[in-house]
PDB file of N, CA and C in Angstrom:
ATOM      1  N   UNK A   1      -6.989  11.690 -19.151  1.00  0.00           N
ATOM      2  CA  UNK A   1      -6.893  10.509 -18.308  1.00  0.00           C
ATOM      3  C   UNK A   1      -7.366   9.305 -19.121  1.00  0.00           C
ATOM      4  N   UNK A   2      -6.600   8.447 -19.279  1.00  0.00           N
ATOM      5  CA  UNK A   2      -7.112   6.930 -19.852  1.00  0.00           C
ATOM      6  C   UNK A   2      -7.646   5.890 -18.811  1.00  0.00           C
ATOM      7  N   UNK A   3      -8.417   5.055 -19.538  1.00  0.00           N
ATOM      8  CA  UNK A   3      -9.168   4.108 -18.973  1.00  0.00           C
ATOM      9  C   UNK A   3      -8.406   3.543 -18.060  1.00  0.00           C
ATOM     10  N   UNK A   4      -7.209   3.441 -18.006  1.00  0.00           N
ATOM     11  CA  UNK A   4      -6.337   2.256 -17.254  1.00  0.00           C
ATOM     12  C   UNK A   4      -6.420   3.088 -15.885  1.00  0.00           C
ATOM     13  N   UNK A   5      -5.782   4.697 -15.833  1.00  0.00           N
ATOM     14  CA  UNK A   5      -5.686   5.541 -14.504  1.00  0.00           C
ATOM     15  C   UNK A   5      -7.008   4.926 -13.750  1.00  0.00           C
ATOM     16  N   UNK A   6      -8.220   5.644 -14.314  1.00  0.00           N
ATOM     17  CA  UNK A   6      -9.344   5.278 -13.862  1.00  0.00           C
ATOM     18  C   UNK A   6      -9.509   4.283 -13.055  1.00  0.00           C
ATOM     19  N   UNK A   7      -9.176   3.014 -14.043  1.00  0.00           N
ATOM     20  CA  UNK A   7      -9.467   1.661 -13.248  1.00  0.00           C
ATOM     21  C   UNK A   7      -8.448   1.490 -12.243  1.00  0.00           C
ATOM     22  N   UNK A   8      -7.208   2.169 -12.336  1.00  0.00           N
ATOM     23  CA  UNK A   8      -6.029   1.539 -11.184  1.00  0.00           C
ATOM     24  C   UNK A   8      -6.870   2.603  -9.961  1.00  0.00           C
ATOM     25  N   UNK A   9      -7.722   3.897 -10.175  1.00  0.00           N
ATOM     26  CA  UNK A   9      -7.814   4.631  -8.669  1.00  0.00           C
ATOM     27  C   UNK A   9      -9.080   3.658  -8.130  1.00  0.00           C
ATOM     28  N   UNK A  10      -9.741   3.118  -8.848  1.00  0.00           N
ATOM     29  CA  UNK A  10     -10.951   2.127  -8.107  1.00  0.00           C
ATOM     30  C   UNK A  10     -10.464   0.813  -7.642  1.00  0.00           C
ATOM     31  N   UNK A  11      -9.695   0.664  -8.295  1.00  0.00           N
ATOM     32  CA  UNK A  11      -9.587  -0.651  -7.942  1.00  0.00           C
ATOM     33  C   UNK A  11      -8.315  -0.867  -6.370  1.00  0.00           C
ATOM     34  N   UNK A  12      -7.563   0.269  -6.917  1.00  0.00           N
ATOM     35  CA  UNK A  12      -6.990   0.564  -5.401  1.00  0.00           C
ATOM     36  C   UNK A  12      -7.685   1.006  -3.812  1.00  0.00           C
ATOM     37  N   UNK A  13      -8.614   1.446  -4.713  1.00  0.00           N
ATOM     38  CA  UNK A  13      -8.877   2.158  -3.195  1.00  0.00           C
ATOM     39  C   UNK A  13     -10.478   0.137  -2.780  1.00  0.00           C
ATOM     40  N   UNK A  14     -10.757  -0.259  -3.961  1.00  0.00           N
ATOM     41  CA  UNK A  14     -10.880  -1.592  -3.824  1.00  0.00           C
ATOM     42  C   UNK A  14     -10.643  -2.289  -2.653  1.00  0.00           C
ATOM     43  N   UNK A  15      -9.064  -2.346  -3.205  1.00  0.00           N
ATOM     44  CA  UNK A  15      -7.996  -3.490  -2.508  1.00  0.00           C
ATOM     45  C   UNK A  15      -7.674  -3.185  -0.987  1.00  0.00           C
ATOM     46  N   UNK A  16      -7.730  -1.665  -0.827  1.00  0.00           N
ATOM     47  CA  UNK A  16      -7.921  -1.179   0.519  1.00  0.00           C
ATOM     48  C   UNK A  16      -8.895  -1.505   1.695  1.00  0.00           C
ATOM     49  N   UNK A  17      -9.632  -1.186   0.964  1.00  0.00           N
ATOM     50  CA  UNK A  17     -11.295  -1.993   1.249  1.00  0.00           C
ATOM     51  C   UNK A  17     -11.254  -3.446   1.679  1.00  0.00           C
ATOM     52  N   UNK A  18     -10.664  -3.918   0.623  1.00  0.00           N
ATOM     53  CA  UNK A  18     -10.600  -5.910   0.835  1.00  0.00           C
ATOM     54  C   UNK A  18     -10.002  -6.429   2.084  1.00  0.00           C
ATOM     55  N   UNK A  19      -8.426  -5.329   2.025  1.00  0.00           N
ATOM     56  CA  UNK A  19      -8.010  -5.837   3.358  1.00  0.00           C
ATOM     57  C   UNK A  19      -8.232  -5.494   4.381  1.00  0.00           C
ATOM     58  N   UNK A  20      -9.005  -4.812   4.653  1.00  0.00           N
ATOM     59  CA  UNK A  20     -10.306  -4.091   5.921  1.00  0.00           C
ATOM     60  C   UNK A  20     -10.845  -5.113   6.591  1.00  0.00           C
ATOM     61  N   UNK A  21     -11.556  -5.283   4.850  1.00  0.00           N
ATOM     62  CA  UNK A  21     -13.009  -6.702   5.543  1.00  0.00           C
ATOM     63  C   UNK A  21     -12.111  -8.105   5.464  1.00  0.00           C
ATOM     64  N   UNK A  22     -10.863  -8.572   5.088  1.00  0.00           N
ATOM     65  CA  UNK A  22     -10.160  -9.663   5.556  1.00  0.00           C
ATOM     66  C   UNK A  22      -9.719 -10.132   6.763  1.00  0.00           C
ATOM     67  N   UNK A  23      -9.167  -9.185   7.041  1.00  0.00           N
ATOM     68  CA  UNK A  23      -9.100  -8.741   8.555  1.00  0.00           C
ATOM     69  C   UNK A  23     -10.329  -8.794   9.524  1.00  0.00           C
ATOM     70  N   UNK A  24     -10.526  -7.839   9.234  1.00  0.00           N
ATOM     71  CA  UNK A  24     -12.642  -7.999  10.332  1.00  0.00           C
ATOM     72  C   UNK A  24     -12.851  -9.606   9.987  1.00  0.00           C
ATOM     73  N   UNK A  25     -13.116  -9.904   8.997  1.00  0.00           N
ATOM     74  CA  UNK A  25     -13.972 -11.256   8.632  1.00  0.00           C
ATOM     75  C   UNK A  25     -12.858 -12.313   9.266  1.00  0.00           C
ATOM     76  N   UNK A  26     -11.420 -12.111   9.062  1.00  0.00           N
ATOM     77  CA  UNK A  26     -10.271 -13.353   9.679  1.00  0.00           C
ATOM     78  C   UNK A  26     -11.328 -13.200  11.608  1.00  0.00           C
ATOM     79  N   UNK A  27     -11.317 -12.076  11.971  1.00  0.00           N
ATOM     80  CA  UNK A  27     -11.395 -12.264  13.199  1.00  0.00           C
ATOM     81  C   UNK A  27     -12.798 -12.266  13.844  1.00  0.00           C
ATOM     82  N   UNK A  28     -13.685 -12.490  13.438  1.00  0.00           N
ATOM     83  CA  UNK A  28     -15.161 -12.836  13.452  1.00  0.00           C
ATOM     84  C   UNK A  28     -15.356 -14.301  12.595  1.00  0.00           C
ATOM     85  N   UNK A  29     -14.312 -15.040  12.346  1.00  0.00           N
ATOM     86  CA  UNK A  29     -14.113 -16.304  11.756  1.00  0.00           C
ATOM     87  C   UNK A  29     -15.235 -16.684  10.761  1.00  0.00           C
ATOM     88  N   UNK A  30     -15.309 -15.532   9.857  1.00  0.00           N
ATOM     89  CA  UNK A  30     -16.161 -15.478   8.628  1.00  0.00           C
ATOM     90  C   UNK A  30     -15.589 -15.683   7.379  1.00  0.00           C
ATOM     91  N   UNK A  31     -15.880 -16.204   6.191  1.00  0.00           N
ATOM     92  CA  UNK A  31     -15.156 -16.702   5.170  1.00  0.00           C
ATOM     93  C   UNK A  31     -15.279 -15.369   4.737  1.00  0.00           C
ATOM     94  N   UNK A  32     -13.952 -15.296   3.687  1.00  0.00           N
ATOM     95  CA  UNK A  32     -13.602 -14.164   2.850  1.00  0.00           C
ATOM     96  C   UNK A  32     -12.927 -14.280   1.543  1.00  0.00           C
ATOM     97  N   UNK A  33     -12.178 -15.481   1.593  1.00  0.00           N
ATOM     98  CA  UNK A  33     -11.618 -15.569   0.222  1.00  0.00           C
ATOM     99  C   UNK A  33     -12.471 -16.205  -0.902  1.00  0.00           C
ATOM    100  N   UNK A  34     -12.611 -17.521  -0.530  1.00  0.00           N
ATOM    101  CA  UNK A  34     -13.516 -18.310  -1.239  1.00  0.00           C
ATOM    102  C   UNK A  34     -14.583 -17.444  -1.948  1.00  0.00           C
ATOM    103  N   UNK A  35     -15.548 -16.639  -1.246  1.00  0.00           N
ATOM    104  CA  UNK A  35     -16.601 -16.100  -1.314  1.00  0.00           C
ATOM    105  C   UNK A  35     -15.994 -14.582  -2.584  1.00  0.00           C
ATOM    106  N   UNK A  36     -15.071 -13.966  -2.228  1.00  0.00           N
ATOM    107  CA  UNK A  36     -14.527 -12.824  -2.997  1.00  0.00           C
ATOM    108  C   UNK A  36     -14.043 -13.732  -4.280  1.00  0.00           C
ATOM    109  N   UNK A  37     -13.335 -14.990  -4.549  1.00  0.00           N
ATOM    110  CA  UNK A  37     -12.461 -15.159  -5.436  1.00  0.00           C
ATOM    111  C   UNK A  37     -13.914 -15.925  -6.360  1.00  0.00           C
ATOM    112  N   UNK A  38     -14.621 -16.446  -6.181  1.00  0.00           N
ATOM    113  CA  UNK A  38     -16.309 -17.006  -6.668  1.00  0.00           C
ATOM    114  C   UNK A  38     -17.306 -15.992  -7.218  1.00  0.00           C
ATOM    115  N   UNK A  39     -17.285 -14.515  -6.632  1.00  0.00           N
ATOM    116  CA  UNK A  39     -17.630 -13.767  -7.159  1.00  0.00           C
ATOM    117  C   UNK A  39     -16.775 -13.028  -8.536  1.00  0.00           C
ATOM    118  N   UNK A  40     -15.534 -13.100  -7.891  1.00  0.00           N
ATOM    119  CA  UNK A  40     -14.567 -12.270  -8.722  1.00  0.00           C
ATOM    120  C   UNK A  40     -14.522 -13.010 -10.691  1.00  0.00           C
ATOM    121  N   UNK A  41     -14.481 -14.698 -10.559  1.00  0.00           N
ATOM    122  CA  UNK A  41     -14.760 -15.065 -11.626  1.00  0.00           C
ATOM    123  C   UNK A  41     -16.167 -15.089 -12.310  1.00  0.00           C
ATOM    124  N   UNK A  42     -17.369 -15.207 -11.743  1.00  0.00           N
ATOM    125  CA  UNK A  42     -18.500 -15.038 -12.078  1.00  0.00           C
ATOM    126  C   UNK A  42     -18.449 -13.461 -12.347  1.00  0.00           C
ATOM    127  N   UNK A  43     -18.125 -12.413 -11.920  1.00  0.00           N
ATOM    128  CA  UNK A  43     -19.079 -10.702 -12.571  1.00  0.00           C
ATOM    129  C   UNK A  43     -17.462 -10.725 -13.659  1.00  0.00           C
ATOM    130  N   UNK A  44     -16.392 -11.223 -13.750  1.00  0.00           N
ATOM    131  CA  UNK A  44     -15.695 -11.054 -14.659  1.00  0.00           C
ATOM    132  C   UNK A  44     -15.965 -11.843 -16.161  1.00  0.00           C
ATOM    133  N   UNK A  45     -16.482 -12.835 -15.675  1.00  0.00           N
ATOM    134  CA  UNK A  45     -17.308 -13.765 -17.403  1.00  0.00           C
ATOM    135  C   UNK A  45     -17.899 -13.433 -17.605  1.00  0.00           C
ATOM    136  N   UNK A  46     -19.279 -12.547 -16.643  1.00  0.00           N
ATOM    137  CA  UNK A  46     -20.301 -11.854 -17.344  1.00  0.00           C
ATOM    138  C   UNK A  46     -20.252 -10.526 -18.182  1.00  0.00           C
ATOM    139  N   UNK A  47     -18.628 -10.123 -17.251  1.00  0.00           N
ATOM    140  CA  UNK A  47     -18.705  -8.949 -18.267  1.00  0.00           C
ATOM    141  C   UNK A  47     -17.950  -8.857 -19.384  1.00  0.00           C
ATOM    142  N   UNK A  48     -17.415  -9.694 -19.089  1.00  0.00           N
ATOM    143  CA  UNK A  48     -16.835 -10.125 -20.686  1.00  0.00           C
ATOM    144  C   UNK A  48     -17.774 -10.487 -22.027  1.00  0.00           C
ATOM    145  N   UNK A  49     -18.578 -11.310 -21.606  1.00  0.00           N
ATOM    146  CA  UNK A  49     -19.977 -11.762 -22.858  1.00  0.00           C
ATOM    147  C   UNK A  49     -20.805 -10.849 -22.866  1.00  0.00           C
ATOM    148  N   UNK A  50     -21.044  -9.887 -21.561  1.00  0.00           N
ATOM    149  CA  UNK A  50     -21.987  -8.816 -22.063  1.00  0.00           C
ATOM    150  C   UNK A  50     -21.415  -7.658 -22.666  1.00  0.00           C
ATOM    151  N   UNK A  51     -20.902  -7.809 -21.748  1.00  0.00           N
ATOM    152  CA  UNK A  51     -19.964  -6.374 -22.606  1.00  0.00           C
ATOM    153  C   UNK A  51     -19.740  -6.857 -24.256  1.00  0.00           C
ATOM    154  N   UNK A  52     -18.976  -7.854 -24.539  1.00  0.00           N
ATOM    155  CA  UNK A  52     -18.532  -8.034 -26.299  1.00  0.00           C
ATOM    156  C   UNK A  52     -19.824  -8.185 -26.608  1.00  0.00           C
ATOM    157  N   UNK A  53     -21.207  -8.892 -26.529  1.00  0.00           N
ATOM    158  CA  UNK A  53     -21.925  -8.332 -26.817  1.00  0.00           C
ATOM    159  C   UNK A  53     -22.714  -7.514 -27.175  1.00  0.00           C
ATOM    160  N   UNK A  54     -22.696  -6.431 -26.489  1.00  0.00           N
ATOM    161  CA  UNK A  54     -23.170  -5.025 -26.495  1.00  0.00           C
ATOM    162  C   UNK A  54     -22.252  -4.049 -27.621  1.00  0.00           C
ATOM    163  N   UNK A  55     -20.824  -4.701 -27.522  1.00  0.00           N
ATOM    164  CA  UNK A  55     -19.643  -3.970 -28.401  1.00  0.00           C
ATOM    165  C   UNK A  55     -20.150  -4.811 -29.613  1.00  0.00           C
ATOM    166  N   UNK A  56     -20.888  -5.952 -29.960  1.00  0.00           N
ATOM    167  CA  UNK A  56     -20.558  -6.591 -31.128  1.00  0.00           C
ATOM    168  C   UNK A  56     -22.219  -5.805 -31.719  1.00  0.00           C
ATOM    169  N   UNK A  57     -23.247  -5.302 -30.807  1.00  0.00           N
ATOM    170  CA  UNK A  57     -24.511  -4.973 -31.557  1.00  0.00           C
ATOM    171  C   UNK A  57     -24.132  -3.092 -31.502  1.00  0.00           C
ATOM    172  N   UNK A  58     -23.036  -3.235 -31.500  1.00  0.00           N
ATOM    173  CA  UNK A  58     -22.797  -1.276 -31.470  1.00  0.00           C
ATOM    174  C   UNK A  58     -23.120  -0.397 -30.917  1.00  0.00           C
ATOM    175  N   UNK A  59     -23.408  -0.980 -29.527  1.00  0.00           N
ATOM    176  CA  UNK A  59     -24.633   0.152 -28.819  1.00  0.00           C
ATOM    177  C   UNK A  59     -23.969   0.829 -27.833  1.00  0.00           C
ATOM    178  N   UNK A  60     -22.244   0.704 -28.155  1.00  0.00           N
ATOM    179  CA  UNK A  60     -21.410   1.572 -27.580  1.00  0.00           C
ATOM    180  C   UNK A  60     -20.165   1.624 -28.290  1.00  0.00           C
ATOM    181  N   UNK A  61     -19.126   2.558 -28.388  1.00  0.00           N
ATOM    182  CA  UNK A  61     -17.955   2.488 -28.529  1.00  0.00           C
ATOM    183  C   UNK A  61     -16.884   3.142 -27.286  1.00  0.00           C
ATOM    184  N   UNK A  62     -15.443   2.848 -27.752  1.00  0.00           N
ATOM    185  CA  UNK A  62     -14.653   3.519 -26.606  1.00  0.00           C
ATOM    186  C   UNK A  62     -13.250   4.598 -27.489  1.00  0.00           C
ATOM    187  N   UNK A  63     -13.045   5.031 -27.269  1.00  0.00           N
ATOM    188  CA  UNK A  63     -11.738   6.166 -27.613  1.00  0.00           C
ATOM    189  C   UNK A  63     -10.533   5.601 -28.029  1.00  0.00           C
ATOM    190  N   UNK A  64     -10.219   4.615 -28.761  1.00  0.00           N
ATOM    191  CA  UNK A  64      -9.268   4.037 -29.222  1.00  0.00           C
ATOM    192  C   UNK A  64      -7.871   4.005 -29.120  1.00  0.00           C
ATOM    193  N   UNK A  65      -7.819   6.205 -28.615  1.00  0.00           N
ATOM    194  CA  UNK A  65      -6.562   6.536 -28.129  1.00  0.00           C
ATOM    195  C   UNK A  65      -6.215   6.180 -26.176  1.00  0.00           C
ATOM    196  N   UNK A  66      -7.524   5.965 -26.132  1.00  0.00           N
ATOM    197  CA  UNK A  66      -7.416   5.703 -24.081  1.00  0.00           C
ATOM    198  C   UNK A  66      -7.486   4.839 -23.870  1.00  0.00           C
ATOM    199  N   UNK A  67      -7.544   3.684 -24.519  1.00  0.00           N
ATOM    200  CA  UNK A  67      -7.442   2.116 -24.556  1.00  0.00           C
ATOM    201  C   UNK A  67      -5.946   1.500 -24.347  1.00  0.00           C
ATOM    202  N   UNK A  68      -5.551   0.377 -23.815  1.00  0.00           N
ATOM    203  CA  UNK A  68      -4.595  -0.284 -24.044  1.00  0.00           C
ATOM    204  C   UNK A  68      -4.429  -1.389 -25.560  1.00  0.00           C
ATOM    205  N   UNK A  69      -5.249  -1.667 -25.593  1.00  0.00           N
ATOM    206  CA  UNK A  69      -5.561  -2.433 -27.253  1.00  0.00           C
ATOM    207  C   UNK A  69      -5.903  -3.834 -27.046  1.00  0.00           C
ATOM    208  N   UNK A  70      -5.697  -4.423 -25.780  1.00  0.00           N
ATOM    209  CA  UNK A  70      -5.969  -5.465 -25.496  1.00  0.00           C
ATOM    210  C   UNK A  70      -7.331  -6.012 -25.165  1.00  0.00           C
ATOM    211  N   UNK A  71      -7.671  -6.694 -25.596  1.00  0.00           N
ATOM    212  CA  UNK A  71      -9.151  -7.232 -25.445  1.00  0.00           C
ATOM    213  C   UNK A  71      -9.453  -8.845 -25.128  1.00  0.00           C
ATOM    214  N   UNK A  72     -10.500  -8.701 -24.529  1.00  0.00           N
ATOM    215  CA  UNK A  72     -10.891 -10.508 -24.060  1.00  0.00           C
ATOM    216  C   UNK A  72     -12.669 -10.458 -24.654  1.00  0.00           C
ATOM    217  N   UNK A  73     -12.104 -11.217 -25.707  1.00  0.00           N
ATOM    218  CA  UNK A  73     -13.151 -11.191 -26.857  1.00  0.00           C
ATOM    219  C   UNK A  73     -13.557  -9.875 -27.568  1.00  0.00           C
ATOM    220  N   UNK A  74     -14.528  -9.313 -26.793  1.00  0.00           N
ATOM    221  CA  UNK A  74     -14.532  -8.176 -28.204  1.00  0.00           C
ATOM    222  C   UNK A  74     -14.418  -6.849 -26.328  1.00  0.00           C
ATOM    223  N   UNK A  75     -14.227  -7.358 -25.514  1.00  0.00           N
ATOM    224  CA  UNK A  75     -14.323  -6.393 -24.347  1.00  0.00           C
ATOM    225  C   UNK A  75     -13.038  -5.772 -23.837  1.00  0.00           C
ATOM    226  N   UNK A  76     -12.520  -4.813 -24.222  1.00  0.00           N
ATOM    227  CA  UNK A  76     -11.344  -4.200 -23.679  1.00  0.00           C
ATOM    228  C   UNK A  76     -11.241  -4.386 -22.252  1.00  0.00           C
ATOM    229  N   UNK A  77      -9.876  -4.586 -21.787  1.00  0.00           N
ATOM    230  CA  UNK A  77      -9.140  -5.116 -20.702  1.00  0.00           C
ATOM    231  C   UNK A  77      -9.548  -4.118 -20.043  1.00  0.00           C
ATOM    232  N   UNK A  78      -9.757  -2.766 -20.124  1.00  0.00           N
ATOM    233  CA  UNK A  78      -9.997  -1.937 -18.953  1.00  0.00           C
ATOM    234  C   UNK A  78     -11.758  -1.836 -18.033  1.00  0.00           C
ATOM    235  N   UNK A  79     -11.973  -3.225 -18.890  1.00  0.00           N
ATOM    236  CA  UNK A  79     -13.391  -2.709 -18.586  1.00  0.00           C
ATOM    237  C   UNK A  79     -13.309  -4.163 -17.330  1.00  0.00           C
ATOM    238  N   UNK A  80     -12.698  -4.966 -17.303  1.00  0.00           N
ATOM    239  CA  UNK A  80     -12.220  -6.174 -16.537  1.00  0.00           C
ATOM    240  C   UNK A  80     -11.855  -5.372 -15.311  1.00  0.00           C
ATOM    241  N   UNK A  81     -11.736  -3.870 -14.790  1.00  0.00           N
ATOM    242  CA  UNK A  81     -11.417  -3.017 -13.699  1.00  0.00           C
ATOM    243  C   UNK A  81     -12.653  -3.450 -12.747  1.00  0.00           C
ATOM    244  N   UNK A  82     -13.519  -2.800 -13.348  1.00  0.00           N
ATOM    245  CA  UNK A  82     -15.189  -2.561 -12.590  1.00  0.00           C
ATOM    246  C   UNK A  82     -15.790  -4.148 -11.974  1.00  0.00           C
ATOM    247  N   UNK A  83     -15.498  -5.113 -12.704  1.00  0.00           N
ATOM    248  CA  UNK A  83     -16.365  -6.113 -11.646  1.00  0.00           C
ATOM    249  C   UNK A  83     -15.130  -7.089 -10.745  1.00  0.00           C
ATOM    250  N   UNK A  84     -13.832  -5.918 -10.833  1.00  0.00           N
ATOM    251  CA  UNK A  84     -12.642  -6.766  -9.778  1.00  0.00           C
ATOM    252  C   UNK A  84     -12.499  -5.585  -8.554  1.00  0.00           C
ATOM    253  N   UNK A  85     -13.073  -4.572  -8.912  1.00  0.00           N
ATOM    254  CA  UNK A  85     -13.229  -3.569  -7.995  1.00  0.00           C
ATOM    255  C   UNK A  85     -14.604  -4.042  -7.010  1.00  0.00           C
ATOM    256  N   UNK A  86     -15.640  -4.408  -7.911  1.00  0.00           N
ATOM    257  CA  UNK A  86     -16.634  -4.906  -7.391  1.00  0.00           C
ATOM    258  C   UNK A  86     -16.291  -6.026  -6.552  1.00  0.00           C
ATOM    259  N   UNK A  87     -16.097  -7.419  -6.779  1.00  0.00           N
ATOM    260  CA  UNK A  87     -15.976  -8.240  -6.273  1.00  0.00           C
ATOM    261  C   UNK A  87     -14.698  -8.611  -4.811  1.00  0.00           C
ATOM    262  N   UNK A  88     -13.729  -7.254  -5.001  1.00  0.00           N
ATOM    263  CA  UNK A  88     -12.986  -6.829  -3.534  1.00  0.00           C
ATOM    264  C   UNK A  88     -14.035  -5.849  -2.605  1.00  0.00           C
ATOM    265  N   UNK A  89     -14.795  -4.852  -2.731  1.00  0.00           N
ATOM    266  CA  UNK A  89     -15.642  -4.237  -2.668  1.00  0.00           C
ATOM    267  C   UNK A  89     -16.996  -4.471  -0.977  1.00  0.00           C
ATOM    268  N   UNK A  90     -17.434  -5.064  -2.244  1.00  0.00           N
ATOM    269  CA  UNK A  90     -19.305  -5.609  -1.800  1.00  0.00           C
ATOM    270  C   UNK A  90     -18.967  -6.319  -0.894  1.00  0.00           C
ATOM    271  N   UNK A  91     -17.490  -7.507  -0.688  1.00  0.00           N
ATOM    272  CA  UNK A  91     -18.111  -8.494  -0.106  1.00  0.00           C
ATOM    273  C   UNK A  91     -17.024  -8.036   1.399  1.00  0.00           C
ATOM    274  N   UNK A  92     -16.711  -6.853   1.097  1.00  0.00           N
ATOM    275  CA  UNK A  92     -15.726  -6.273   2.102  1.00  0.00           C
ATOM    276  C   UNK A  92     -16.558  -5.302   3.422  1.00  0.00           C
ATOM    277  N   UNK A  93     -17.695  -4.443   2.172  1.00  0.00           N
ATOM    278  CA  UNK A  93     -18.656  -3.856   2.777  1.00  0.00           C
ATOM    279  C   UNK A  93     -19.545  -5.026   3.619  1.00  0.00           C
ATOM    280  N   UNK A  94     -19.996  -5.724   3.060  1.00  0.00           N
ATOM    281  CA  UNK A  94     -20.786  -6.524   3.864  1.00  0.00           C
ATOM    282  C   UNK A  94     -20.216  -7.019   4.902  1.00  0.00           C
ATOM    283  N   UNK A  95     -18.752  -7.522   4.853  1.00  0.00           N
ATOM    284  CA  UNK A  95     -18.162  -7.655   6.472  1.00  0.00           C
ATOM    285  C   UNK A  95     -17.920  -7.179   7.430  1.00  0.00           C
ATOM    286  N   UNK A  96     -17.374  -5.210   7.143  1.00  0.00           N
ATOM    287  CA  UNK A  96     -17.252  -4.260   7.858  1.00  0.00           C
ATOM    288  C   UNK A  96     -18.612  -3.928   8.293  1.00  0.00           C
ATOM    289  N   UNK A  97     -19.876  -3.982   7.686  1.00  0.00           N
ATOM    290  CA  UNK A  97     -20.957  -3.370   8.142  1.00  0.00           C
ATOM    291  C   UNK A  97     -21.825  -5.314   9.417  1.00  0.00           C
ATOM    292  N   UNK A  98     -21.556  -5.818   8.817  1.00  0.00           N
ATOM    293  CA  UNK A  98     -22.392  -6.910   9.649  1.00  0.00           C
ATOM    294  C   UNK A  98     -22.004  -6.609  11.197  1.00  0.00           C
ATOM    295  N   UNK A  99     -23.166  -7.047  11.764  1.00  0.00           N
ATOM    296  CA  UNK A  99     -22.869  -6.488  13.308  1.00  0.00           C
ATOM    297  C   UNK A  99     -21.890  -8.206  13.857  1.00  0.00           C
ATOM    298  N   UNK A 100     -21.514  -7.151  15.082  1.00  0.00           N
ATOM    299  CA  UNK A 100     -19.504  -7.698  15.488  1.00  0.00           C
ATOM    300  C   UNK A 100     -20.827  -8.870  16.798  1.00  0.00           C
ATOM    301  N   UNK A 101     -20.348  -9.935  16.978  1.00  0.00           N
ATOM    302  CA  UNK A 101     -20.611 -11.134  17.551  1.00  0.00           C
ATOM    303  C   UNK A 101     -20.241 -10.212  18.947  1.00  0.00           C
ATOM    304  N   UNK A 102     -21.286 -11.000  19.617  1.00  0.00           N
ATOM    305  CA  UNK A 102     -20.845 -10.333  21.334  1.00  0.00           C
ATOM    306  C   UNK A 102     -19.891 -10.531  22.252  1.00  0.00           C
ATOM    307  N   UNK A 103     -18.963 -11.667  21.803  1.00  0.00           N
ATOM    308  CA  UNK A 103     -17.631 -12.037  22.359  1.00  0.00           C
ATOM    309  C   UNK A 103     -16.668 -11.500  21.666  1.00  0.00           C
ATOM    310  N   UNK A 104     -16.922 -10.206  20.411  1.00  0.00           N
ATOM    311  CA  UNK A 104     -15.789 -10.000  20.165  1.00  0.00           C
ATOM    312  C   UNK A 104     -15.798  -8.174  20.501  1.00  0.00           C
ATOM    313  N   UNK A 105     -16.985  -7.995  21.127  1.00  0.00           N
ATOM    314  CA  UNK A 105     -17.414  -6.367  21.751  1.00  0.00           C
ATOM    315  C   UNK A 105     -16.550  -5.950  22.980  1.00  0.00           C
ATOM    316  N   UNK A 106     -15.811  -4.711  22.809  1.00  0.00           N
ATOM    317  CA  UNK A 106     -14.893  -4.391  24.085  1.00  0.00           C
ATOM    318  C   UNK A 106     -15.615  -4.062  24.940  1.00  0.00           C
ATOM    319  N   UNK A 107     -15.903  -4.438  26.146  1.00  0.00           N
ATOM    320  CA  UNK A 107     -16.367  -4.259  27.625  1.00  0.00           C
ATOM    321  C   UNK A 107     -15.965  -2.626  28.037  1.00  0.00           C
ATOM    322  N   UNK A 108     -16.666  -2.222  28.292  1.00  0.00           N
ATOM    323  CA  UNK A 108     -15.721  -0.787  28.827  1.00  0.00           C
ATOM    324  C   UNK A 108     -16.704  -0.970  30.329  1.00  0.00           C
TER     325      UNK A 108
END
């Protein structure tokens, strides 16, 4: 299995996730994009400089054959999976789990 499979099963089951809490959050009139697309560029720059960092002091390598070859700075593209998985994720969980406003609770 190469890095890319990996990142497409997280990041799918991600995106699943996202449109969960888009939905919940559209209808509890809670922001969702702004807040996901603000995170999504912030944990993706960080992991770009930390990561080529960490790749530039050697304190890791990756399999050369499970790679795509593409890189953003010294950080292979597959590693750009984990904080876009993250950033559909966290802020999806936090909408599905926040408790539901009392005008939007079914009466039984």
């Amino acid at each position: 299995m190469t890095y890319l499979e990996l990142d497409l099963v997280f990041v799918a089951c991600a995106a699943a996730l996202a449109v969960a809490g888009a939905r919940a959050a559209r209808r509890r009139g809670m922001p969702f994009a702004r807040p996901v697309a603000v995170t999504l560029v912030v944990l993706v720059a960080l992991t770009v400089v930390f990561d080529s960092l960490m790749i530039a002091a050697d304190l890791f390598r990756y399999d050369a054959a499970s790679l795509l070859g593409v890189t953003v700075w010294l950080s292979p593209v597959e590693d750009l999976a984990w904080p876009v998985a993250a950033a559909l994720a966290l802020p999806s969980v936090w909408v599905l789990l926040a408790p539901v406003p009392s005008r939007e609770r079914v009466r039984t």
